[in-house]
Protein backbone atom coordinates (compact mmCIF):
# COMPACT_ATOMS: atom_id res chain seq x y z
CA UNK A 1 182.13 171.51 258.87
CA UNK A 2 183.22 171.15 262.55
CA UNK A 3 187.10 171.04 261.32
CA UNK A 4 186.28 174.42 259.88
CA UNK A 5 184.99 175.85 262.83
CA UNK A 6 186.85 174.80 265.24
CA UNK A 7 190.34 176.71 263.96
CA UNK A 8 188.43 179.95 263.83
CA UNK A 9 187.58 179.14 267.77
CA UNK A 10 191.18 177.96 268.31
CA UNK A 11 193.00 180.93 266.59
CA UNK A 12 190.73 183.84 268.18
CA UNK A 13 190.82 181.99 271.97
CA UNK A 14 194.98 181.57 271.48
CA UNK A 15 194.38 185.42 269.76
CA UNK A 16 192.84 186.73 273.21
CA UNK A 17 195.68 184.76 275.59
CA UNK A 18 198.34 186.44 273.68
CA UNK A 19 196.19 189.69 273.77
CA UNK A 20 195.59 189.92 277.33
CA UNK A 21 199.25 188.96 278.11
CA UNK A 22 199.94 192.03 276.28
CA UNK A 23 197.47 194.35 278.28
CA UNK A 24 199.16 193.05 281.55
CA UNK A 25 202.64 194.67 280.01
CA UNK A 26 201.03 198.07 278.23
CA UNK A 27 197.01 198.15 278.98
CA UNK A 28 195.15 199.64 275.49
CA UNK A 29 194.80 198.20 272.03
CA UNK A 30 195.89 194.87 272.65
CA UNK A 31 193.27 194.18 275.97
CA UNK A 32 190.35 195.19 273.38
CA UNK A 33 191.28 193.08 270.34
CA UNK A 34 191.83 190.29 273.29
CA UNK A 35 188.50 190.96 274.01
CA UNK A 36 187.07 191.18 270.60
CA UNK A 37 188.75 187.37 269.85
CA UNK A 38 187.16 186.28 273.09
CA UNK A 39 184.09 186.78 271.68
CA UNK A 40 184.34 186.23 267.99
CA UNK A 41 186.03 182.61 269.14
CA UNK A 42 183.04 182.33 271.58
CA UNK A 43 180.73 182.56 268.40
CA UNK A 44 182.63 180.09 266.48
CA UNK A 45 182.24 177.36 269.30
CA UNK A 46 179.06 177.91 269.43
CA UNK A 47 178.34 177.24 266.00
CA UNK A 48 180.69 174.38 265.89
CA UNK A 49 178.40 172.67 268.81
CA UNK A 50 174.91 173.68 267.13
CA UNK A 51 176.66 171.54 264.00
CA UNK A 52 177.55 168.91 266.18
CA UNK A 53 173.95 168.83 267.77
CA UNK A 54 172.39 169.16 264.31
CA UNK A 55 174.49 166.15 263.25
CA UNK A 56 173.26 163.75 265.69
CA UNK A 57 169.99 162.52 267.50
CA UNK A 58 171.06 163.02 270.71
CA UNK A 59 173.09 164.30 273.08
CA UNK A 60 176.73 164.69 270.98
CA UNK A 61 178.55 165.29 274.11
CA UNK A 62 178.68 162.22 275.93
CA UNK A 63 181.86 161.20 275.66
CA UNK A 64 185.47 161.97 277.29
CA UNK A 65 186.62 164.16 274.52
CA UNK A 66 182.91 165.72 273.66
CA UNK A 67 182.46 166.59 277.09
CA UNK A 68 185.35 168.36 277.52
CA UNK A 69 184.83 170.38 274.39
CA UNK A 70 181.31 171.32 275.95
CA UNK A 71 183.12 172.24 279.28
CA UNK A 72 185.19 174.92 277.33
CA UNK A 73 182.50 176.44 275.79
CA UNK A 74 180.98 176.74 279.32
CA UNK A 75 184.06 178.02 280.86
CA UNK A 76 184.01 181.30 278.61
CA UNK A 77 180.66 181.77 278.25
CA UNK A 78 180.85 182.10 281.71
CA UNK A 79 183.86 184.21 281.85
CA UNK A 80 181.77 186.50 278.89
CA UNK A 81 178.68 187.62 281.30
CA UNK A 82 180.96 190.12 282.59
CA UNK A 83 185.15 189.01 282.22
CA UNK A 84 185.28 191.25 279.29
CA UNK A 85 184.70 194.63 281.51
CA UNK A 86 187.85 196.32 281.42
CA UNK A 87 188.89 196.10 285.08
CA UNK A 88 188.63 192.15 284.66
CA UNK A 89 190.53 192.21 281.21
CA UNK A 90 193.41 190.67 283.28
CA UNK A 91 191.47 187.72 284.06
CA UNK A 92 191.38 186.11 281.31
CA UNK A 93 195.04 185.72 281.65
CA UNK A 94 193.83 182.60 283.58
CA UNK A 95 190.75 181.63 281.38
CA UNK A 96 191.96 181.64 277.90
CA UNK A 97 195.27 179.81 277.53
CA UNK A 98 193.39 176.91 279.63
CA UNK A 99 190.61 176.82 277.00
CA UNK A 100 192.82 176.98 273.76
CA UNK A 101 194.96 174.50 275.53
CA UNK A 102 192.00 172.43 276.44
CA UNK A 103 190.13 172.46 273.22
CA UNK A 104 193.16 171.61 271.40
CA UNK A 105 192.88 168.23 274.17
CA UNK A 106 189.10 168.05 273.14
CA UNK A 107 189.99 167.63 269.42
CA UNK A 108 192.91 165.02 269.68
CA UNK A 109 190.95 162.80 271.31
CA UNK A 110 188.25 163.12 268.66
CA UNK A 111 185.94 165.52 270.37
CA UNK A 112 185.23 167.60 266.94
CA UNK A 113 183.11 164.22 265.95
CA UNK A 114 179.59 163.27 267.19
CA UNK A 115 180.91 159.89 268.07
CA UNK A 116 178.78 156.48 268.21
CA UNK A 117 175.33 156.54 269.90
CA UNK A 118 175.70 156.48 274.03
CA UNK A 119 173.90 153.68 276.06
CA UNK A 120 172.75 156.37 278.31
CA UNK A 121 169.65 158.46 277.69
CA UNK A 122 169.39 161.82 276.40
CA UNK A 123 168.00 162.78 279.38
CA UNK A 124 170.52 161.24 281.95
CA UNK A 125 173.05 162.96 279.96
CA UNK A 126 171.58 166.22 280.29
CA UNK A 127 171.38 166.27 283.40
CA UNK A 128 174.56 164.52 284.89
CA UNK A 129 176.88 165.77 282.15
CA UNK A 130 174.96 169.41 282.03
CA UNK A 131 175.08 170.07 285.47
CA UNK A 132 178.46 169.03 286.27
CA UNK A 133 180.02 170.32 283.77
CA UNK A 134 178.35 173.39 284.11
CA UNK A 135 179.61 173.18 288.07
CA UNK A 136 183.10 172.72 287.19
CA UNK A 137 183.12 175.53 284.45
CA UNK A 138 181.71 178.01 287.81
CA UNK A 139 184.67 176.20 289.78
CA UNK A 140 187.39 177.28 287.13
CA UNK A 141 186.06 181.06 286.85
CA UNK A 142 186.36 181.18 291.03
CA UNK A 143 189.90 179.66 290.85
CA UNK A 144 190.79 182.64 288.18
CA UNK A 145 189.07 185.05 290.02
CA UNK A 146 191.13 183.70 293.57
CA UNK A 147 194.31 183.44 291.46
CA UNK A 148 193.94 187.78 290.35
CA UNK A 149 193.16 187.74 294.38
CA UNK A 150 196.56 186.63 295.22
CA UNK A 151 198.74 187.93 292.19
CA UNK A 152 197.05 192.14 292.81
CA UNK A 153 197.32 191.50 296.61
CA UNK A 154 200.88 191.22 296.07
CA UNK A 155 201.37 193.66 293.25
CA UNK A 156 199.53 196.20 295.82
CA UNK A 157 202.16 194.90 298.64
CA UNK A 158 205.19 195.41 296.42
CA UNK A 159 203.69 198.98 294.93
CA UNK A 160 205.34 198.67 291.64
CA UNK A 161 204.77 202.13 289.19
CA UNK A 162 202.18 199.84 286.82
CA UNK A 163 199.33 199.98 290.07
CA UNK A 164 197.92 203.21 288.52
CA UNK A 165 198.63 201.84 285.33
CA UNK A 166 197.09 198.76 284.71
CA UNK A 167 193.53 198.54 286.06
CA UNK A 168 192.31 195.72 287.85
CA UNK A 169 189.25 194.69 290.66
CA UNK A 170 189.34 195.48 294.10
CA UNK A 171 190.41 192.84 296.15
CA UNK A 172 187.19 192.51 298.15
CA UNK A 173 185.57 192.44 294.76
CA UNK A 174 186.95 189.69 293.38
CA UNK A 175 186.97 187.55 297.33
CA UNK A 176 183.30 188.70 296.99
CA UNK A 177 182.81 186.51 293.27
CA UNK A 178 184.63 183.84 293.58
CA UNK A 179 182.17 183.52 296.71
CA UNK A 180 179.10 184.42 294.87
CA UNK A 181 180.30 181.89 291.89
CA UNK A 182 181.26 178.75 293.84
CA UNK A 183 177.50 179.36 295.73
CA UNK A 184 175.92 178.87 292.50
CA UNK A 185 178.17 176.21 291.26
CA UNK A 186 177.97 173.86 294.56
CA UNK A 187 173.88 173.18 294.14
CA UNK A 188 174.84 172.39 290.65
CA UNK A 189 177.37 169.97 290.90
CA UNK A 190 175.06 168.32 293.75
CA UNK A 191 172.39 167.85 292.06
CA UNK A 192 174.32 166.12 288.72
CA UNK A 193 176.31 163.87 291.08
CA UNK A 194 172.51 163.27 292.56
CA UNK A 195 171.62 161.98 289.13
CA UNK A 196 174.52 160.15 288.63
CA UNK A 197 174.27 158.62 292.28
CA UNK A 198 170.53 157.38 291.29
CA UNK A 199 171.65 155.72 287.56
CA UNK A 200 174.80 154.05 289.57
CA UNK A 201 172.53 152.46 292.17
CA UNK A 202 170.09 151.52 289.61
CA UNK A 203 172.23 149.91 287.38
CA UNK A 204 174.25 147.99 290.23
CA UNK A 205 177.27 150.03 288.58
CA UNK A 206 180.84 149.98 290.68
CA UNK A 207 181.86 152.76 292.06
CA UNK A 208 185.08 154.02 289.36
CA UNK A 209 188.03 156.64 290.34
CA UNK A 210 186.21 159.14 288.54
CA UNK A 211 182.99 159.10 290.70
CA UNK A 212 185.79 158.88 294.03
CA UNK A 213 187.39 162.17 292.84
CA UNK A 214 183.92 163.54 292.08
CA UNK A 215 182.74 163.18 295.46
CA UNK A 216 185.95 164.41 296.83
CA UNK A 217 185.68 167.98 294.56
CA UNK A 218 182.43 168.36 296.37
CA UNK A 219 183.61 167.66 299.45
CA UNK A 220 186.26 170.68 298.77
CA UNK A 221 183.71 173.23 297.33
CA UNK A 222 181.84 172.32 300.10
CA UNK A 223 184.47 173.20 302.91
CA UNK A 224 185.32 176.62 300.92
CA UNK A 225 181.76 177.58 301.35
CA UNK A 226 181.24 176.70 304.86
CA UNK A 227 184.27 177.93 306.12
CA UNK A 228 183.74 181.25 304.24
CA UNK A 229 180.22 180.98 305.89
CA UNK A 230 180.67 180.02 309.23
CA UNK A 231 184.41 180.36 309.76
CA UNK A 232 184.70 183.60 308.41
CA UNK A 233 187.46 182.38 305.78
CA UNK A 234 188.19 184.92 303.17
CA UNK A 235 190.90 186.53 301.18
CA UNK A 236 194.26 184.66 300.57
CA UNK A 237 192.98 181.48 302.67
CA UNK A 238 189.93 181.13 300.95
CA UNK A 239 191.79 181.89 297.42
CA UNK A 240 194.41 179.09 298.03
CA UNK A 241 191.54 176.94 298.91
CA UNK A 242 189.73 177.64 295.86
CA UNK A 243 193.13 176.90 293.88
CA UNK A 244 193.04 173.67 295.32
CA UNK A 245 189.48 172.64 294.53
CA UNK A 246 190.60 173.67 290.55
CA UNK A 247 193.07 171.02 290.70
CA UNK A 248 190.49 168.59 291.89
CA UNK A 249 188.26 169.51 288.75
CA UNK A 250 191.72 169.31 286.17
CA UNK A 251 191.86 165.80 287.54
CA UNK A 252 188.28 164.96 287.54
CA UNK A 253 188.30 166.22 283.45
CA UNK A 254 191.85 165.48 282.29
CA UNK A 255 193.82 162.90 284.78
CA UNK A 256 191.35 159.93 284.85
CA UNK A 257 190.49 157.34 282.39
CA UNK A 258 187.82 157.93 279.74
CA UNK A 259 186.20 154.44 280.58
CA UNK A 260 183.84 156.77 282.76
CA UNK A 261 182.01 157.72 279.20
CA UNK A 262 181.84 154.38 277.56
C-alpha cells in the first residue's frame, strides 16, 4: 500500500517542479496545475505516512531513511501554509525538485517500510526526531525564501522586460520571512537537540559526527538571528548566510552515516 502511494506523491511533486519551472518562463496555466500537484502530492504523502503509522506500534520514522521521508512531508507542508499564493509560485522552484529528489533518497534506502522496532522510546523519538526535523524543514523554507531574495534582487538590478511579467514578493517581504521562519525554527531545533543532549548523557553515549554537525547548524541559525537582531544584518548578507546554514542541514540529513538511527 505504501508503494502505491508513494508514486502518486512522487509524480505530482516532480509534476509541480516542472510546473513552476514553466511559470518562471510564461506565468499562467502551468504555475496553477504546479500548484494543484503540490497539493494533490501533499495528500498522497500524507496518506502514505498515516499507512505507515497504522502499520506499526510506534513511531515508524525512526530511522535514516524514515526520517527523511517525514522531513519531506514537513518541508511542503510548510511551504503549503502560504507558498502556493501566486506571488510565491516561484518559490517552489527551490522546494519541490529538493523534495521529489529527496523522497526518491527516502525510498532507496527503504524509507517506504516501517522498519524493525527502535530501541528508543516512542516518546524520545517524538520529541528529538519531531522537533528537529521539524527545525530543519523551517531552515530549508528560509534558505528558499533567501535564495528568491538574491535571484529578484538581481532580476530587479538587470531590469529585464519579464519584471512586470512574472510576479514575485517584495524583497523586504521575503528578508522579512525568512526572518520570521528561522525565529520559529531556532527554539525548535533547541529544544530537540535538548532532548537528545539529556538521552546522550544518560546513556553514557559518545558524542558521533552527526550530533558535532548538529550543534554546529545551531550555532549558524543562531548567528543569522543575532546578527539580524543586534547587528542589523539583512538582505543579501543575511540571505547568503541563510544559504549556508541549508548546507549545514543537507549534511546533517544526507552526508553523514545512518549509524546515528540504529
Amino acid at each position: 500500500m505504501a508503494e502505491l502511494l508513494f508514486w502518486p506523491a512522487l509524480l505530482l511533486y516532480g509534476e509541480a517542479a516542472v510546473g513552476y519551472l514553466g511559470e518562471a518562463r510564461r506565468p499562467g496555466a502551468l504555475g496553477r496545475a504546479a500548484t494543484w500537484g503540490v497539493r494533490l502530492g501533499w495528500l498522497a504523502q500524507t496518506a502514505l505516512l498515516a499507512v505507515q503509522a497504522a502499520r506499526r506500534d510506534g513511531f515508524p520514522w525512526g530511522t535514516w531513511a524514515g526520517s527523511l521521508d517525514l522531513f519531506v512531508w514537513l518541508v511542503v507542508s510548510a511551504y503549503l501554509i502560504w507558498g502556493c499564493r501566486r506571488p510565491y509560485r516561484l518559490l517552489g522552484l527551490a522546494v519541490m525538485p529538493l523534495a521529489a529528489v529527496l523522497l526518491v533518497v527516502a525510498r532507496a534506502g527503504g524509507g517506504m517500510a516501517t522498519g524493525e522496532a527502535s530501541h528508543y522510546s516512542n516518546l524520545f523519538l517524538v520529541l528529538h526526531v519531531g522537533l528537529v526535523l521539524a527545525a530543519f524543514a523551517g531552515f530549508t523554507l528560509a534558505a528558499a525564501l533567501s535564495a528568491l531574495y538574491v535571484w529578484q534582487e538581481r532580476r530587479l538590478k538587470v531590469r529585464p522586460a519579464s519584471v512586470l511579467r512574472l510576479r514575485a514578493p517584495a524583497l523586504a517581504t521575503l528578508d522579512a520571512l525568512a526572518l520570521r521562519t528561522v525565529a520559529w525554527s531556532l527554539p525548535a531545533l533547541t529544544l530537540g537537540i535538548a532532548v537528545g543532549a539529556a538521552r546522550l548523557v544518560s546513556s553514557h553515549d559518545r558524542v558521533d559526527a552527526l550530533v558535532a554537525v548538529t550543534a554546529l547548524t545551531w550555532v549558524v541559525w543562531a548567528a543569522y538571528l543575532l546578527l539580524r537582531w543586534r547587528a542589523g544584518w539583512s538582505g543579501r548578507r543575511a540571505a547568503y548566510l541563510a544559504l549556508a546554514g541549508f548546507l549545514l542541514v543537507i549534511v546533517v540529513r544526507l552526508a553523514l552515516p545512518a549509524s546515528h538511527f540504529s
